[in-house]
N, C-alpha and C. Protein backbone atom coordinates (compact mmCIF):
# COMPACT_ATOMS: atom_id res chain seq x y z
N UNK A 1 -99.98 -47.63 157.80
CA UNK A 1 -98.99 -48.56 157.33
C UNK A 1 -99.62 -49.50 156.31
N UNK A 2 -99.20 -49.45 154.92
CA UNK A 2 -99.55 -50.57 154.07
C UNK A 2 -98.36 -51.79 153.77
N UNK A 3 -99.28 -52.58 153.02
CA UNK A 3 -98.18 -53.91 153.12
C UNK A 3 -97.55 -54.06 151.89
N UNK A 4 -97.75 -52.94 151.16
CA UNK A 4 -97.66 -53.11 149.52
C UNK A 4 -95.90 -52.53 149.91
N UNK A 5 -94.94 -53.38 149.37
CA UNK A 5 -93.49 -52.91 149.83
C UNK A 5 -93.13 -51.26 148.55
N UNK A 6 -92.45 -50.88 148.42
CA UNK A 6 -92.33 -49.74 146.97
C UNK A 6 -91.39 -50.08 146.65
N UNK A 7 -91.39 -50.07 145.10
CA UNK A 7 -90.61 -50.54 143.94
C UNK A 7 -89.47 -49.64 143.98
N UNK A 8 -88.56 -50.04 143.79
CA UNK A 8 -87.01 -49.09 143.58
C UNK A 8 -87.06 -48.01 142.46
N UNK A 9 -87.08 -47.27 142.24
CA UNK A 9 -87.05 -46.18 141.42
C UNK A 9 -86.52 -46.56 140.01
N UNK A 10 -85.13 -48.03 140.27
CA UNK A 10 -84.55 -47.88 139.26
C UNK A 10 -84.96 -49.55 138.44
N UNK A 11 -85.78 -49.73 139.30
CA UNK A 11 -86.95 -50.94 138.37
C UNK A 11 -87.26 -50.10 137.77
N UNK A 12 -87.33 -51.59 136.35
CA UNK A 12 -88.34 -50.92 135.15
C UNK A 12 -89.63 -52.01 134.84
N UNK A 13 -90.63 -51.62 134.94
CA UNK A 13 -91.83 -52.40 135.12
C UNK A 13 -92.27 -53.17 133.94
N UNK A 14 -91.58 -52.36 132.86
CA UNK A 14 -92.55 -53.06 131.32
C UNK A 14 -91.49 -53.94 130.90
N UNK A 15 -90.65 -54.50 131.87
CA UNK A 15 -89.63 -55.74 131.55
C UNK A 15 -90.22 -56.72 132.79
N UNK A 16 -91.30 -56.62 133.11
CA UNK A 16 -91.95 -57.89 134.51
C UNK A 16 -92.72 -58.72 133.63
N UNK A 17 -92.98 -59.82 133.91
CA UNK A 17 -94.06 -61.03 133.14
C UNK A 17 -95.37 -60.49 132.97
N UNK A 18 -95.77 -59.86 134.07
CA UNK A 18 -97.37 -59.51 134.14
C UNK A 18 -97.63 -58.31 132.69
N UNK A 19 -96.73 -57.38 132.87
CA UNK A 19 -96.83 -56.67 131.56
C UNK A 19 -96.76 -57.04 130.47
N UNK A 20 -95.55 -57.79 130.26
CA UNK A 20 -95.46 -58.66 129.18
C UNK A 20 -96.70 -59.02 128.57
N UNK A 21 -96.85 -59.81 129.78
CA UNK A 21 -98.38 -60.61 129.01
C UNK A 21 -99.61 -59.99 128.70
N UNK A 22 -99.93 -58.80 129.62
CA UNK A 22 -101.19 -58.38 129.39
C UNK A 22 -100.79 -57.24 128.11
N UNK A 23 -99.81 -56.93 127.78
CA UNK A 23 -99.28 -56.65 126.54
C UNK A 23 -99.70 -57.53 125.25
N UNK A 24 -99.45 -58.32 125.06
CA UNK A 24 -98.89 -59.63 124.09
C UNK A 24 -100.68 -59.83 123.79
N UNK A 25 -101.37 -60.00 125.28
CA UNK A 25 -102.98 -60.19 125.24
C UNK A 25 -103.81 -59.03 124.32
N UNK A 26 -103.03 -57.48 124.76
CA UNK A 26 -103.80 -56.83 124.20
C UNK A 26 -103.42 -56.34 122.76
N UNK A 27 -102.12 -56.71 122.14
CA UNK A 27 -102.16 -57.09 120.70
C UNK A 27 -102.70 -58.10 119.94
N UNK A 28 -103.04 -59.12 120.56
CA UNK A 28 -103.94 -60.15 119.90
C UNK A 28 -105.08 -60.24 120.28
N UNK A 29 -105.72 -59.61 120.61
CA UNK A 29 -106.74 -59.04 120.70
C UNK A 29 -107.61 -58.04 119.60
N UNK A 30 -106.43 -56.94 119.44
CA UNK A 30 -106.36 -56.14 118.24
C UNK A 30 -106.60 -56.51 116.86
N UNK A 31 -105.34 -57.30 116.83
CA UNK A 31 -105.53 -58.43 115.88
C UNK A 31 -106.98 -59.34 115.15
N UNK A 32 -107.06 -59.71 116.31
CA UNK A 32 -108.63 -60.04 116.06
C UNK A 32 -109.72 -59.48 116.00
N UNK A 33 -109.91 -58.50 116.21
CA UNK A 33 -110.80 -57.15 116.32
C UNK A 33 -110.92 -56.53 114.70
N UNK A 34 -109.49 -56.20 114.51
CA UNK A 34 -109.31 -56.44 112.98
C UNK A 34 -109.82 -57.00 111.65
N UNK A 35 -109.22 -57.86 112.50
CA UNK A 35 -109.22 -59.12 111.21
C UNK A 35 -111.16 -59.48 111.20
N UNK A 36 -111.85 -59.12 112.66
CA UNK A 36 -113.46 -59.54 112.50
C UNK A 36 -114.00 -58.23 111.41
N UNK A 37 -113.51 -56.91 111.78
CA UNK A 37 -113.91 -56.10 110.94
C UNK A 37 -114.26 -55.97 109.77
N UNK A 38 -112.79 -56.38 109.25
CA UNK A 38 -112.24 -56.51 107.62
C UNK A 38 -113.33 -57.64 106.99
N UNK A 39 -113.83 -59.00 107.48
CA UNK A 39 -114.53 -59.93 107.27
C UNK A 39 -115.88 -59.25 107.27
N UNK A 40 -116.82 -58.27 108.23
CA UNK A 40 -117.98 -57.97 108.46
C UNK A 40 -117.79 -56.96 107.19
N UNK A 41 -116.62 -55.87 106.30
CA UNK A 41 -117.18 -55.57 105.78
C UNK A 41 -116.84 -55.99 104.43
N UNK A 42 -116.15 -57.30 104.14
CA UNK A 42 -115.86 -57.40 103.06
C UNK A 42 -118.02 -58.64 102.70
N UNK A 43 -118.01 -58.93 103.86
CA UNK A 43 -119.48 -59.75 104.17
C UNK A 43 -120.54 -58.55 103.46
N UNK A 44 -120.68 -57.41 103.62
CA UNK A 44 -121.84 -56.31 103.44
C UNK A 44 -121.52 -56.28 102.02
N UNK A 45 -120.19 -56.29 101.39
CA UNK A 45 -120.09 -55.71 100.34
C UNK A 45 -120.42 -56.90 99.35
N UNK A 46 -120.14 -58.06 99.74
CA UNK A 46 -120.53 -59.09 98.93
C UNK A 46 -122.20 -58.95 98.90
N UNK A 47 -122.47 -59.06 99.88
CA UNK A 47 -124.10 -59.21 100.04
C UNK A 47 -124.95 -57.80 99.45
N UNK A 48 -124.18 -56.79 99.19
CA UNK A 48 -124.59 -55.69 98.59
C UNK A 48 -124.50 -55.93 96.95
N UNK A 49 -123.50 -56.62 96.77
CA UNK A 49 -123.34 -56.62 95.25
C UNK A 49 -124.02 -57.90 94.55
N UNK A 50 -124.44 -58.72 95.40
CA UNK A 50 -125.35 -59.75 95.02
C UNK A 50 -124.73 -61.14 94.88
N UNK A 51 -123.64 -61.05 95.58
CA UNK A 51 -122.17 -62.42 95.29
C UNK A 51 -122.50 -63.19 96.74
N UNK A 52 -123.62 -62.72 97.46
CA UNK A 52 -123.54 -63.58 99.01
C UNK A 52 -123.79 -64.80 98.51
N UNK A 53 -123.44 -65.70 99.59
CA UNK A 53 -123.42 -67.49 99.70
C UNK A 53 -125.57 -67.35 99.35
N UNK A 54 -125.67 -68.52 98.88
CA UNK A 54 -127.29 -69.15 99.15
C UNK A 54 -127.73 -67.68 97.50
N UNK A 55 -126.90 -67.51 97.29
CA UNK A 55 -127.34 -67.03 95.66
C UNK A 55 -127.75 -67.83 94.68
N UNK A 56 -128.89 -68.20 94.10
CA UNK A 56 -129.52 -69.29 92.99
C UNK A 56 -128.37 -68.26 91.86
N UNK A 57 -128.02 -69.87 90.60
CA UNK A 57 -127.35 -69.51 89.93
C UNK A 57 -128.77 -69.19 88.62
N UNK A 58 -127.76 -68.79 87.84
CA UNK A 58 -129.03 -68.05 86.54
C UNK A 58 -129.11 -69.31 85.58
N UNK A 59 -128.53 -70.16 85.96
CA UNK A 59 -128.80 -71.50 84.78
C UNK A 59 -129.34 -72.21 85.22
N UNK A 60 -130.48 -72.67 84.89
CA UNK A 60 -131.72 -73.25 85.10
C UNK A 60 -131.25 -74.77 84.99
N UNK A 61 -131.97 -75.28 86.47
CA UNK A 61 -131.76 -77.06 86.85
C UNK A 61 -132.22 -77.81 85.75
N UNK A 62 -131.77 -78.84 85.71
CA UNK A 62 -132.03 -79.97 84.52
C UNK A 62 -132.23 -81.42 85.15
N UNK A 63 -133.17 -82.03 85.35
CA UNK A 63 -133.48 -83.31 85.90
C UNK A 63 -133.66 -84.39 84.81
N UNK A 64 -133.43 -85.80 84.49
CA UNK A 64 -133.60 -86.57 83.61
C UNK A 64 -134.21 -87.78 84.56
N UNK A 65 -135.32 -88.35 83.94
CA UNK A 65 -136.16 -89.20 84.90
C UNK A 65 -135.52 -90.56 84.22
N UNK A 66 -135.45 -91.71 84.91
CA UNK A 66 -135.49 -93.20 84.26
C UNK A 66 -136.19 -93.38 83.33
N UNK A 67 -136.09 -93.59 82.36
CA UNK A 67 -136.77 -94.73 81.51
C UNK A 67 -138.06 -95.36 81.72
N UNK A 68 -139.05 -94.22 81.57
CA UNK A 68 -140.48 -95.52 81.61
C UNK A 68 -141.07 -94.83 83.23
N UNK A 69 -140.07 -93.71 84.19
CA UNK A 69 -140.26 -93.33 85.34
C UNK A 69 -141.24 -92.21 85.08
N UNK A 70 -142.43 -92.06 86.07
CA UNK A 70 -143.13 -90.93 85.84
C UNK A 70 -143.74 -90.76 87.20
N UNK A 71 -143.83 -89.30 87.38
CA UNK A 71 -144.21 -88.28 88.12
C UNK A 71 -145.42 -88.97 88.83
N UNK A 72 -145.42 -89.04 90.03
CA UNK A 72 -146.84 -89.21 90.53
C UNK A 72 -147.51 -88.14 91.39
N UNK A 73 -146.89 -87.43 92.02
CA UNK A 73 -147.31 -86.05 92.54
C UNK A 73 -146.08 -84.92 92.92
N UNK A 74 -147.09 -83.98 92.81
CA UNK A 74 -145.75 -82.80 93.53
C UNK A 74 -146.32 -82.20 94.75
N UNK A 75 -145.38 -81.41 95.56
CA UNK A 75 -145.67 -80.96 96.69
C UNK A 75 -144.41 -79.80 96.93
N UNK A 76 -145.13 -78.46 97.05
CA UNK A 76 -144.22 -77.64 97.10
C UNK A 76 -144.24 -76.66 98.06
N UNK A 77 -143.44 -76.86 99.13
CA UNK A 77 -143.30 -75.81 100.32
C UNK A 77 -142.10 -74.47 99.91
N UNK A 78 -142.29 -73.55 101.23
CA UNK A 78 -141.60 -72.29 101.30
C UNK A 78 -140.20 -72.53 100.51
N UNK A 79 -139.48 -73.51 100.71
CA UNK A 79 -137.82 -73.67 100.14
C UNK A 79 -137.50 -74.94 99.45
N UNK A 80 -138.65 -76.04 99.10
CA UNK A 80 -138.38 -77.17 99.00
C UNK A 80 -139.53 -77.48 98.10
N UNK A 81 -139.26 -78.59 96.45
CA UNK A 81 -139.59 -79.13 95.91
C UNK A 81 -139.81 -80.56 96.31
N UNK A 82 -140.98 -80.98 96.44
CA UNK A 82 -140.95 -82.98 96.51
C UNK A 82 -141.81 -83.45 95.37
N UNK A 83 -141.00 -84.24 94.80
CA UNK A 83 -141.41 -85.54 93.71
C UNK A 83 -141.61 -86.55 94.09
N UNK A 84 -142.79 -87.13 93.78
CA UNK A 84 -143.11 -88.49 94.20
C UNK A 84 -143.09 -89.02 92.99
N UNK A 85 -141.80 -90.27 92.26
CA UNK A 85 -141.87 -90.83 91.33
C UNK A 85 -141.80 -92.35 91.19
N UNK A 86 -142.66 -92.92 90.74
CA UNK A 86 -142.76 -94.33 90.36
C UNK A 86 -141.65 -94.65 89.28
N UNK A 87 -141.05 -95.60 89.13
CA UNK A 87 -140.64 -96.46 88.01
C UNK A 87 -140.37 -97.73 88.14
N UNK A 88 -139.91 -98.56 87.13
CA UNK A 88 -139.44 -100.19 87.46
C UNK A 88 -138.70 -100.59 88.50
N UNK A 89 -138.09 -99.79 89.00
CA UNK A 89 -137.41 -99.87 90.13
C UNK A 89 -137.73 -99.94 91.25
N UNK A 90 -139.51 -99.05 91.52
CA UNK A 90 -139.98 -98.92 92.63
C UNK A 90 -140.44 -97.35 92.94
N UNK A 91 -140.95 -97.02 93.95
CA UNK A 91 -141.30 -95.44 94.20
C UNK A 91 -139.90 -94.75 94.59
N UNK A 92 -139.80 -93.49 94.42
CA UNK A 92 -138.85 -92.84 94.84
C UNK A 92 -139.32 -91.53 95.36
N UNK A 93 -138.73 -90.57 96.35
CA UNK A 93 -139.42 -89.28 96.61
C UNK A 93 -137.41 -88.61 96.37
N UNK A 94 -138.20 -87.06 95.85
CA UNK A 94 -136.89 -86.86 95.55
C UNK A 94 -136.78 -85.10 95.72
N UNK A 95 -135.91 -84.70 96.79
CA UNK A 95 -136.38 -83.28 97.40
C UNK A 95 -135.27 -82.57 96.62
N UNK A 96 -135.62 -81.28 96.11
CA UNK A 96 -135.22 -80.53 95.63
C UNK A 96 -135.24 -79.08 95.96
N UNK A 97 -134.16 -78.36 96.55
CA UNK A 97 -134.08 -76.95 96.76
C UNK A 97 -134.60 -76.21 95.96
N UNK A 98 -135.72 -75.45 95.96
CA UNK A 98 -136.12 -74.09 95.18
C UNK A 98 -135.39 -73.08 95.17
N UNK A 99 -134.41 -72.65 95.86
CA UNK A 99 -133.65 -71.46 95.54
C UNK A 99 -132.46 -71.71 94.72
N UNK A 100 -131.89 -73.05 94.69
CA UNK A 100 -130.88 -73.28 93.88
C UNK A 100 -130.79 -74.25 92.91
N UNK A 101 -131.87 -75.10 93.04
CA UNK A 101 -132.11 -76.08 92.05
C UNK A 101 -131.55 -77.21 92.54
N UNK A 102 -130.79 -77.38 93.07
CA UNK A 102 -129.83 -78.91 93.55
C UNK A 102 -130.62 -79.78 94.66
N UNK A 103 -130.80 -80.70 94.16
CA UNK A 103 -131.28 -82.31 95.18
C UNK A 103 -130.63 -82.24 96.44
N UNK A 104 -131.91 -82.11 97.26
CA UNK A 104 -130.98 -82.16 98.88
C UNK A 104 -131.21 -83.64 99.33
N UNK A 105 -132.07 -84.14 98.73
CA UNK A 105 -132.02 -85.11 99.37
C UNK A 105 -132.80 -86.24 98.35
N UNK A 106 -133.02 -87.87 98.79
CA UNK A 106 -133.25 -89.16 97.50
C UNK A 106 -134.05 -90.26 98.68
N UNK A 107 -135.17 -90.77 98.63
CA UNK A 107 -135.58 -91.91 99.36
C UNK A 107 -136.00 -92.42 98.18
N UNK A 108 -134.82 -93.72 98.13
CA UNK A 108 -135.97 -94.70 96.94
C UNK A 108 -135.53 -96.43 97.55
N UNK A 109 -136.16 -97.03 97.04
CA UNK A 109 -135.90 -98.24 97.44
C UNK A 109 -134.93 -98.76 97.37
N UNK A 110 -134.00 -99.89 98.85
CA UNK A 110 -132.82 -100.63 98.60
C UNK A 110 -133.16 -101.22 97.08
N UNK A 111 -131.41 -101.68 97.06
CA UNK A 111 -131.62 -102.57 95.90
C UNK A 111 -131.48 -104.23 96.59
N UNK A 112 -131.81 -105.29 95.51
CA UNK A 112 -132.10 -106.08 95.78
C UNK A 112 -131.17 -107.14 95.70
């Protein structure tokens, strides 16, 4: 004897909530499965053709120093340029990305 009662013959099951839902779950699911695909290979094809993100552009950085400001040392690691520059203003250190040319970052003195 089980306790599980039996469904009427003339129930229809894929009109109950539980189906419904684990329905509804496993189209959006799909969905997303998809949609990660389409992204992983539109990702290879960029990165194959040379258009990926963190690409240095082909026009070469341009820096303009203050007036009277000059270089006091350089220091150059794996991804990163540092300038150590003096001027009337005071010292400044001034970090610069090597793969793309752009200033990540500026320590120079408050102003006064």
């Amino acid at each position: 004897m089980s306790d599980a009662t039996p469904t009427p013959a003339n129930e229809d099951y894929k009109s109950s909530p539980s189906y419904r839902g684990a329905r509804a779950a496993v189209i959006l699911l799909g969905v997303l499965l998809a949609i990660a695909f389409i992204m992983l290979v539109v990702g290879l094809i960029m990165r194959m053709t040379g258009h990926g993100p963190g690409q240095a552009s082909s026009a070469p950085a341009s820096f303009t120093l203050a007036p009277g400001a000059k270089i006091v040392s350089t220091d150059v690691t794996e991804t990163r340029l540092i300038l150590r520059v003096r001027s009337s203003a005071g010292d400044e250190i001034d970090i610069i990305d090597t793969a793309t040319g752009r200033l990540v970052g500026q320590v120079k003195p408050a102003a006064k």
